[in-house]
Each structure stands twice: as C-alpha cells, then as structure tokens.
C-alpha atoms as a PDB file:
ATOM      1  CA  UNK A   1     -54.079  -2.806 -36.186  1.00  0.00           C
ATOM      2  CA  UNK A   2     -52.729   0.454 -37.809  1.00  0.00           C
ATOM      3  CA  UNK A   3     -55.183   3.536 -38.319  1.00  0.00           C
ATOM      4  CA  UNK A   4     -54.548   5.346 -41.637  1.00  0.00           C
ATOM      5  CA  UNK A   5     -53.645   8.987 -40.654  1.00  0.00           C
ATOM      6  CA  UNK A   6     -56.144  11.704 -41.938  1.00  0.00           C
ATOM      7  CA  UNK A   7     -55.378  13.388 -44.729  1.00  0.00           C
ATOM      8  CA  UNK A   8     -55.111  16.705 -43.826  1.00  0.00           C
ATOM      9  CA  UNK A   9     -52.675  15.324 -41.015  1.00  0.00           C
ATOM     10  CA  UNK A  10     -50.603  13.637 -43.343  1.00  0.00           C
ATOM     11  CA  UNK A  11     -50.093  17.266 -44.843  1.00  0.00           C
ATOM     12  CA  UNK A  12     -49.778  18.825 -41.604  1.00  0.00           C
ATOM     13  CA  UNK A  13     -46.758  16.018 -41.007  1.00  0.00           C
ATOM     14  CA  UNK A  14     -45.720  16.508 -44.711  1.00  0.00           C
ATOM     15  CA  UNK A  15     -44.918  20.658 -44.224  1.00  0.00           C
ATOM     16  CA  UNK A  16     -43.528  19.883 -40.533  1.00  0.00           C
ATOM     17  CA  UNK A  17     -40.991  17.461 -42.043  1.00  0.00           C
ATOM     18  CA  UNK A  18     -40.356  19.203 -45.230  1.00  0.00           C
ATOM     19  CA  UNK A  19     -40.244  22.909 -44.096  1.00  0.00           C
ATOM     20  CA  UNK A  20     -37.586  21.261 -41.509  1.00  0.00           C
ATOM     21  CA  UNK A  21     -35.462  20.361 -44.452  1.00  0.00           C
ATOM     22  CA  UNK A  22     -35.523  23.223 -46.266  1.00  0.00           C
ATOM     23  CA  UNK A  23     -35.060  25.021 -43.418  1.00  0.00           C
ATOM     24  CA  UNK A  24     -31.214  23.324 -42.554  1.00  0.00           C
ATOM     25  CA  UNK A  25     -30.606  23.316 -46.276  1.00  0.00           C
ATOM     26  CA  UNK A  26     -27.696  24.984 -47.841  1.00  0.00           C
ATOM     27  CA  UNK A  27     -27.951  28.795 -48.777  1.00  0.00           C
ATOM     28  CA  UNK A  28     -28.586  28.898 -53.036  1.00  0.00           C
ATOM     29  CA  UNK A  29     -25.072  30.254 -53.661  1.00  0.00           C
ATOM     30  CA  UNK A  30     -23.015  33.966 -53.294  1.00  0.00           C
ATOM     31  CA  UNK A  31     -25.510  36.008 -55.806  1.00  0.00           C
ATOM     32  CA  UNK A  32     -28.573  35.879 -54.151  1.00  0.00           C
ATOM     33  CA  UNK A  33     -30.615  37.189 -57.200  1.00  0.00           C
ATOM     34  CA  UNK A  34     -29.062  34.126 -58.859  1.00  0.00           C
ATOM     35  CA  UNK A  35     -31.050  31.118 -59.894  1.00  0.00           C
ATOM     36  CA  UNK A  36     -29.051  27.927 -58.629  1.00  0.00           C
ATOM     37  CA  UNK A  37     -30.247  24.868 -60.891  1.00  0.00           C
ATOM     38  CA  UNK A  38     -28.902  22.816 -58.331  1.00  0.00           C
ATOM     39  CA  UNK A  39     -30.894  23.754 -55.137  1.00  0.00           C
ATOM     40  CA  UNK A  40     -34.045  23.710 -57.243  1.00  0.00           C
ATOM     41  CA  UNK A  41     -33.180  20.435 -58.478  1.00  0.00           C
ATOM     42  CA  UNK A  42     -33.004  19.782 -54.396  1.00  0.00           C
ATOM     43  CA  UNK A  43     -36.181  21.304 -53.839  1.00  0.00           C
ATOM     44  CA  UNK A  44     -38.292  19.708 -56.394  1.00  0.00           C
ATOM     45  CA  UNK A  45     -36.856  16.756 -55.134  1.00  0.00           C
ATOM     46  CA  UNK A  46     -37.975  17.527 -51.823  1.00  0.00           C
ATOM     47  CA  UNK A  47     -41.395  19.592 -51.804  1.00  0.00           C
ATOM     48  CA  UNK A  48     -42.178  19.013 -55.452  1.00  0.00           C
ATOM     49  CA  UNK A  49     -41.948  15.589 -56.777  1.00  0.00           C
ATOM     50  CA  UNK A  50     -45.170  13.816 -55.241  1.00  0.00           C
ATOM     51  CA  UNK A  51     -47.255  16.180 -57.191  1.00  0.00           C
ATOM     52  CA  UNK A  52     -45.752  17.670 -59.992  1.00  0.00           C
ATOM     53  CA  UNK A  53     -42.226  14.953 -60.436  1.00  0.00           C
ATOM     54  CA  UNK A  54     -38.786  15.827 -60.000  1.00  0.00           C
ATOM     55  CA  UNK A  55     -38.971  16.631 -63.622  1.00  0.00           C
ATOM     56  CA  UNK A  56     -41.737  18.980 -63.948  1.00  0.00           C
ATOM     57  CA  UNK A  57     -43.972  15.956 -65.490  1.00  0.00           C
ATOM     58  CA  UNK A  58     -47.072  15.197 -63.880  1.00  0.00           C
ATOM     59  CA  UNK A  59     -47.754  11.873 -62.824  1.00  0.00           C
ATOM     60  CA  UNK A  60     -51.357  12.819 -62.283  1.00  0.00           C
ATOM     61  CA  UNK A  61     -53.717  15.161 -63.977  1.00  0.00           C
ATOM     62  CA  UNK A  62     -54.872  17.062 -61.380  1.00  0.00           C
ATOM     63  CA  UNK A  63     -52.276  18.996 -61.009  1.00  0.00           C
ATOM     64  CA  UNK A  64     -50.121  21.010 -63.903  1.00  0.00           C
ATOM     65  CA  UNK A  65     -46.867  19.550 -65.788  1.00  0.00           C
ATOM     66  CA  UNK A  66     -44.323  22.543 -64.876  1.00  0.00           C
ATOM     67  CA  UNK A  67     -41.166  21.441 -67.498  1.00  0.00           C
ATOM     68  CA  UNK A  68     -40.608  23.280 -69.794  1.00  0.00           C
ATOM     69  CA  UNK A  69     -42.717  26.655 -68.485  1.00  0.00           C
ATOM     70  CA  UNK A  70     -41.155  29.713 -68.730  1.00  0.00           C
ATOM     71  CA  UNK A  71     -39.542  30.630 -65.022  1.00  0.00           C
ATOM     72  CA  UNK A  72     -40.972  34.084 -64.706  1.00  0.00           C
ATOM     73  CA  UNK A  73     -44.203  32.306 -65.161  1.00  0.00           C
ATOM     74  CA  UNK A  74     -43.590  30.002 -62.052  1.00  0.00           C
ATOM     75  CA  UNK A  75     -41.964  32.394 -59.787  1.00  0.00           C
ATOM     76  CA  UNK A  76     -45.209  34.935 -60.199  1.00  0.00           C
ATOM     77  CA  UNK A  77     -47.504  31.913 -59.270  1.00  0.00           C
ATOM     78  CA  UNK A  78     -45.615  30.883 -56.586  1.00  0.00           C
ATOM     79  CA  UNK A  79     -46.185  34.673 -55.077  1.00  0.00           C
ATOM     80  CA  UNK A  80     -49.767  34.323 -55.857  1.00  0.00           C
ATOM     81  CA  UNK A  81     -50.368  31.608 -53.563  1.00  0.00           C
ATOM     82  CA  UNK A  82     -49.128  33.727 -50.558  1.00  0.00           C
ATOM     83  CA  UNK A  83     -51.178  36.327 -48.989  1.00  0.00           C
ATOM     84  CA  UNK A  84     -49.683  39.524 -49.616  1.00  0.00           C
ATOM     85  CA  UNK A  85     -49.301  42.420 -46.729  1.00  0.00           C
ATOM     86  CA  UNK A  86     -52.547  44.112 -46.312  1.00  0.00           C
ATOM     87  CA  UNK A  87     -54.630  41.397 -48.314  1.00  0.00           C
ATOM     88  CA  UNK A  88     -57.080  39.199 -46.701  1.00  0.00           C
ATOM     89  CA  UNK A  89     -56.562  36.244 -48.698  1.00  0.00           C
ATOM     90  CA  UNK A  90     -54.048  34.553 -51.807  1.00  0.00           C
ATOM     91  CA  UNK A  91     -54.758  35.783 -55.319  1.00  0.00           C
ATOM     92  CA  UNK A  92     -54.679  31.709 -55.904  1.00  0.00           C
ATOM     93  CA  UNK A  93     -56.637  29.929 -52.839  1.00  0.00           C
ATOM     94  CA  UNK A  94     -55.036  26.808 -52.542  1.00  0.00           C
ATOM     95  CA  UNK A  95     -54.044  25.311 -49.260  1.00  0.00           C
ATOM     96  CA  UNK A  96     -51.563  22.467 -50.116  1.00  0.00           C
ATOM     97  CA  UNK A  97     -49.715  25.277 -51.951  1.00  0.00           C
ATOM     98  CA  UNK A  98     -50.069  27.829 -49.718  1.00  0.00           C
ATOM     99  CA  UNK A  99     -48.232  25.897 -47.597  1.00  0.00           C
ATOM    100  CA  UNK A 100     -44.875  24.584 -49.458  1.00  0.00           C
ATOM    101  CA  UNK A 101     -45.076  28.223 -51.124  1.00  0.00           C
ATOM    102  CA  UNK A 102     -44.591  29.206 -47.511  1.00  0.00           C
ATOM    103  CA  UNK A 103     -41.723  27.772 -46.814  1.00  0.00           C
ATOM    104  CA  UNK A 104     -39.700  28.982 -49.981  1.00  0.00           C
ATOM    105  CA  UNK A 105     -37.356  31.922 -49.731  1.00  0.00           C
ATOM    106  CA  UNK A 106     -37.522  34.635 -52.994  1.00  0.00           C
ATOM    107  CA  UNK A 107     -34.364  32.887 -53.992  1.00  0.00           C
ATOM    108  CA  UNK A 108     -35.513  28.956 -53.615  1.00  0.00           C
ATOM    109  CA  UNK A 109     -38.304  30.523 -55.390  1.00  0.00           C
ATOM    110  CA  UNK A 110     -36.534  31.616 -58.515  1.00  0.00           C
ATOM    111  CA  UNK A 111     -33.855  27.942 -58.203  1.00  0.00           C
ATOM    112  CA  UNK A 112     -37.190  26.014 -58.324  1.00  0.00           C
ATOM    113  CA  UNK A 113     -38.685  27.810 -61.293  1.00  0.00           C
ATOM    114  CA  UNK A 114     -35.241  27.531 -63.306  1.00  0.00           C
ATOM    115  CA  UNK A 115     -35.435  24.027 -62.555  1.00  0.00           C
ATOM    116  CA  UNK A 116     -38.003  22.944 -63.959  1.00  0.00           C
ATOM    117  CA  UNK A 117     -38.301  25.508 -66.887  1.00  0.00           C
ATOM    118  CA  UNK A 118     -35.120  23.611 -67.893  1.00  0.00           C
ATOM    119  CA  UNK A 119     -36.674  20.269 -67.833  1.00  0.00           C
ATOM    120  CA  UNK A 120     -38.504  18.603 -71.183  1.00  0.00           C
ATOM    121  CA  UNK A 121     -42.145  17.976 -71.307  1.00  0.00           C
ATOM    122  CA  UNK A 122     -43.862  14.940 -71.862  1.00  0.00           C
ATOM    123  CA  UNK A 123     -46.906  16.072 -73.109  1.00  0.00           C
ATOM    124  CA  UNK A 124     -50.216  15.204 -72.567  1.00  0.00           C
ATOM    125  CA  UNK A 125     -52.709  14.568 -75.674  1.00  0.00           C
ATOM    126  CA  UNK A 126     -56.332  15.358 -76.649  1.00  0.00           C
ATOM    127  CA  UNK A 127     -58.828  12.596 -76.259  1.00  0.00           C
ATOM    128  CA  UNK A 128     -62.310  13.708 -77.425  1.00  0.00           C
ATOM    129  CA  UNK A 129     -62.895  13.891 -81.192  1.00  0.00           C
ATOM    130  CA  UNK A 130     -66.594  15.422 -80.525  1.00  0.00           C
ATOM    131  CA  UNK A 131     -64.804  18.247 -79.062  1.00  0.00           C
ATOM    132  CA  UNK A 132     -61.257  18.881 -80.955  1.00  0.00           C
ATOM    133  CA  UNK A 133     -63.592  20.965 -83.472  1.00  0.00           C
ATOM    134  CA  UNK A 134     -64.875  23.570 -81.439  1.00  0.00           C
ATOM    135  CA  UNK A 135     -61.863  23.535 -79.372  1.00  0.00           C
ATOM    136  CA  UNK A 136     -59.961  24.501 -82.067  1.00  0.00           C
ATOM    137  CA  UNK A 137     -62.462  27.040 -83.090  1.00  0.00           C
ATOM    138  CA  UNK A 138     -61.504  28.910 -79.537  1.00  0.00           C
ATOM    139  CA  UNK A 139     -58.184  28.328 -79.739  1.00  0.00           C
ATOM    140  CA  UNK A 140     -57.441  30.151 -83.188  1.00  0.00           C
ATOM    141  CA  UNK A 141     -60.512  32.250 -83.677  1.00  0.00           C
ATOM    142  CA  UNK A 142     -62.331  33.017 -80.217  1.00  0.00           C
ATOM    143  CA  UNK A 143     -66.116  33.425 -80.068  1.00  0.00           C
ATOM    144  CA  UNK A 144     -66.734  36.620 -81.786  1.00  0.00           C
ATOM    145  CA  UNK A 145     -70.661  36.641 -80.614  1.00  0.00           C
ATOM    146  CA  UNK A 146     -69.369  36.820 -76.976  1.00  0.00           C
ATOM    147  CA  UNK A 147     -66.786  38.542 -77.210  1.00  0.00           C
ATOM    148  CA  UNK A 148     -63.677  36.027 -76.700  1.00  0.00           C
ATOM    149  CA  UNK A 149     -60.211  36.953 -78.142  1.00  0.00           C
ATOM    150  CA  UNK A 150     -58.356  33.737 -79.412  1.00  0.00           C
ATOM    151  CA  UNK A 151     -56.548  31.782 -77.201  1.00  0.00           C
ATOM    152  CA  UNK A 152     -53.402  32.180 -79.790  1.00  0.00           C
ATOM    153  CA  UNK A 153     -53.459  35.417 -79.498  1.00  0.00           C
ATOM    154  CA  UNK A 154     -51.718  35.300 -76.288  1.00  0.00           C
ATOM    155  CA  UNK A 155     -50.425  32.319 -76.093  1.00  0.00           C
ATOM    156  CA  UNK A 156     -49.469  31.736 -79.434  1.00  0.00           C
ATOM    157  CA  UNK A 157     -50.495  28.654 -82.459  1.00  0.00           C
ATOM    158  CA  UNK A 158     -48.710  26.405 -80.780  1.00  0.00           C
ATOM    159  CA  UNK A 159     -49.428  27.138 -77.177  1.00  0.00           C
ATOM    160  CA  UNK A 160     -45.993  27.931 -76.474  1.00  0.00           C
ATOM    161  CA  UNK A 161     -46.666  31.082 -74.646  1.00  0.00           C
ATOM    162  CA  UNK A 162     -44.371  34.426 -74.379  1.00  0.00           C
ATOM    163  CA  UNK A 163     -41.738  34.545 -71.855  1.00  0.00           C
ATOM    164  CA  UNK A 164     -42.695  36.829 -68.789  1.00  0.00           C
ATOM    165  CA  UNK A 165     -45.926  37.386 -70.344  1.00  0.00           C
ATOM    166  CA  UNK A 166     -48.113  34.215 -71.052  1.00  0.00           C
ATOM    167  CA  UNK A 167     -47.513  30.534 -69.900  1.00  0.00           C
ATOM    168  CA  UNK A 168     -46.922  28.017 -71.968  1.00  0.00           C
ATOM    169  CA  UNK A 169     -49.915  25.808 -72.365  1.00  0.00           C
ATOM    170  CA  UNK A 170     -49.711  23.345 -75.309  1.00  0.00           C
ATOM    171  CA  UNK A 171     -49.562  19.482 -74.143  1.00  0.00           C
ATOM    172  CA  UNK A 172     -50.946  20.690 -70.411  1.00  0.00           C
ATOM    173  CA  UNK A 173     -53.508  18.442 -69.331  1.00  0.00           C
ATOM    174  CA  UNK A 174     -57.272  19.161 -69.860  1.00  0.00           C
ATOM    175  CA  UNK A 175     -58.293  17.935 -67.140  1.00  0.00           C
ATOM    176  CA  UNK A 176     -55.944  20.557 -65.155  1.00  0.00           C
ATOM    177  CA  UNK A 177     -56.910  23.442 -68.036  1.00  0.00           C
ATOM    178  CA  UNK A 178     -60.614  22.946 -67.267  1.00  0.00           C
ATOM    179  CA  UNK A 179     -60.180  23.153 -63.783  1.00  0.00           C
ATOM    180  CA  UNK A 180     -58.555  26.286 -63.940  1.00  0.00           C
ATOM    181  CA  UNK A 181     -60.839  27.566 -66.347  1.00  0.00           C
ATOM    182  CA  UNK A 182     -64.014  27.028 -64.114  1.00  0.00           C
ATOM    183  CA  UNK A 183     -61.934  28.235 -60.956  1.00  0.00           C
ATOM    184  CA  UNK A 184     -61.093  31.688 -63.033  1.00  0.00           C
ATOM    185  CA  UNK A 185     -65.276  31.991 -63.917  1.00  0.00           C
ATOM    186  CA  UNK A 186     -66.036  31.037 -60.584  1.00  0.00           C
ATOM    187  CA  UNK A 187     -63.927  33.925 -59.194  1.00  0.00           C
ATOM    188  CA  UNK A 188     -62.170  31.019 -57.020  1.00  0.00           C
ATOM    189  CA  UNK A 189     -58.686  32.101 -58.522  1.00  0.00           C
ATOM    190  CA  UNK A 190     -58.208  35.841 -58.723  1.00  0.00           C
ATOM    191  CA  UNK A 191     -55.046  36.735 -60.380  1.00  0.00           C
ATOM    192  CA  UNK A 192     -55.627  37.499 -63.852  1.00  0.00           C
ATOM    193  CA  UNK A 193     -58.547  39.857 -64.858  1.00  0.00           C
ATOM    194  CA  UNK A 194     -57.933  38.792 -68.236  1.00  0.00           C
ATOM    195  CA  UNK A 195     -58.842  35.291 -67.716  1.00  0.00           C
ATOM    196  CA  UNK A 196     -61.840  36.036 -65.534  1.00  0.00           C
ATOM    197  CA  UNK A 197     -63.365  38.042 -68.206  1.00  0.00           C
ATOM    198  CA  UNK A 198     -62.797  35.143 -71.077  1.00  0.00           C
ATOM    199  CA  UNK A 199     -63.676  32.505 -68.386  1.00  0.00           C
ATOM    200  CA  UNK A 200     -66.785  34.291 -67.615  1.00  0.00           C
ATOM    201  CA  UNK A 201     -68.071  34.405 -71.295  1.00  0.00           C
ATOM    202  CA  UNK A 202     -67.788  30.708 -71.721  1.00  0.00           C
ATOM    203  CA  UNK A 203     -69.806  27.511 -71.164  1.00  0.00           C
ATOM    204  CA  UNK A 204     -68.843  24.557 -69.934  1.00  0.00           C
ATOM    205  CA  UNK A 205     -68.751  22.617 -73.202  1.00  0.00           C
ATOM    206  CA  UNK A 206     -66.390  25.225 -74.654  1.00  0.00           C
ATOM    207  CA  UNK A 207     -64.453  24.863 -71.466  1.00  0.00           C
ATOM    208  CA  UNK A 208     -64.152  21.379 -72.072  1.00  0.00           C
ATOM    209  CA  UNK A 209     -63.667  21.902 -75.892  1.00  0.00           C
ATOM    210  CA  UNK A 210     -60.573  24.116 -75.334  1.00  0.00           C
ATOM    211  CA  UNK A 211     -58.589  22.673 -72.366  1.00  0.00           C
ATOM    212  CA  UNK A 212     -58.602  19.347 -74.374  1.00  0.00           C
ATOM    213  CA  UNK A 213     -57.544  21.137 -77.774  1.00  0.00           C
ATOM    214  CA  UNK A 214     -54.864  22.827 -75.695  1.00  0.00           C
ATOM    215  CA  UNK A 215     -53.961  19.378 -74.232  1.00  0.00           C
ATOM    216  CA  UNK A 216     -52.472  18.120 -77.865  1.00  0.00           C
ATOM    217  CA  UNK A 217     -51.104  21.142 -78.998  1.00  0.00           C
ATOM    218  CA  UNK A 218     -47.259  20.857 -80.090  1.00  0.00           C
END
C-alpha cells in the first residue's frame, strides 16, 4: 500500500523540482530591467498556479487573487519574503513563499508581477449582511475614537489602490484580508508600519467587518 508523503516533504520535493526548472529556463530577454510577459506567464505557470492560478485568480481563499494588482506592488512583496543582508528574519514570515521567492531572479521577479497585473480579476464578494454596515463605516470613515484613518484614504472608494503606492484591494477575499489584518496586529508580518498601527487599534469584529466590505468592493 502507498504512504501519503508528508506535507512539508511534498514542499521540500515541490522547490527541488521547481527551482530545477527555473533554473534551466530561458534568460527573460536582452533588457534585463525589462518585464517579459512571456516568462512570467511561464513562471506562474510553473511556481504559481497551485496557489494563486495561472491567472492571478485564486482558487482558494487562503491565499490572495494577484490579477489585476499593480506590479510594483508584487515585486516589493516578493522582496519582503526574503531575508535581506544583515536582517535576521523576512519582513513577511512565510515559509512556502520564502521558498519559490528564493528561487526568482530580480528580473523573473518583475516578468511574474507584469503577468499577472495584466490579468482580469474575478472578484470575490461580501457575504455577511450583519457586518457590511460597520465595514463600510471603516472603509469610508475610519474610527475617529481610536484613531483609524479610512481605508479609502489610501486605497481609494473603490479599493482600487494607487500604483507604486497602495495595493489594490477591492474584490480580495476576506477571508485572506482578515488574515493579514490579524498577522499585521500580531506583529507576525512586519513590513508596513502603517498597517501595524491601524491593525493594532482594531478588534476583531471590525477586522472581520472590513476585510468582508473590502471583499465586494468594485
């Protein structure tokens, strides 16, 4: 009888396998400070799609929908997840990304993130009515007793974010929003002091409240 492999070897096996195909892939082109659609069509295809789709769409809700985000966005994340010289850890602790982040080069980097910034999101919706209130509350006006700007203020009414700036947020899914949320209060990710002040001044019902506003903004 076969033995189901461990998770965390399947991974292990996963990075050996992929890492050995990026590895004997094709250069992205002459101009290295070029994006090339193509190999990050290639990658996502290759180190992407289980997780986040070939298209930048989800197919679960633990982890974010990437079409349609704006590249500079992506590539700065991507950096975040790898320790930086002199640092002791990743201003975004994750090791699953850690790992494929790894094996990208500055320029697969930048291919991947035009990729799927080209892409067209299929967005997610907002399911609780008990919440879309005071979500909406946050969103627009903040919570001027604690101290909370408006989520719109940065990311704009519609959640569509500024370029280089702020990501794109409308029609993310909640459940991803609140987890990242919680992970910013908890100190867990560490790469915007911004939004571990404004996680920091919220509960976990207006948490909840805004990540599922977010989730059906247009």
């Amino acid at each position: 009888m076969l033995r189901a492999r461990p998770l965390a070897a399947v991974v292990a096996i996963t990075f050996v396998l992929v890492g050995s195909a990026v590895a004997q892939a094709p250069g992205s082109g002459s101009d290295p400070g070029r994006p090339d659609p193509k190999r990050g069509a290639q990658l996502a295809q290759e180190i992407c799609v289980a997780c986040h789709g070939a298209d930048g769409n989800s197919p679960t809700p633990a982890n974010p929908n990437l079409a349609g985000q704006h590249p500079d966005y992506l590539v700065k994340q991507l950096g975040n997840f790898k320790v930086k010289a002199g640092a002791q850890a990743a201003e975004r602790a994750n090791p699953i990304m850690a790992g494929f982040a790894a094996m990208l080069s500055d320029a697969d980097v930048r291919s991947v993130a035009a990729h799927y910034s080209a892409q067209t999101l299929k967005p997610a919706a907002a399911k609780s009515k008990d919440l879309v209130a005071l979500g909406q509350r946050i969103y627009r006006g903040g919570v001027a007793a604690k101290g909370v700007p408006a989520c719109a203020g940065c990311h704009g009414p519609s959640g569509a974010g500024i370029p280089a700036l702020y990501p794109q947020l409308h029609g993310q899914y909640a459940e991803y929003t609140e987890a990242q949320l919680v992970a910013f209060r908890q100190g867990e990710r560490r790469n915007s002091a911004q939004m571990t002040t404004i996680a920091e001044r919220l509960s976990d019902r207006e948490i909840k409240a805004v990540s599922d506003y977010i989730a059906g903004l247009r």
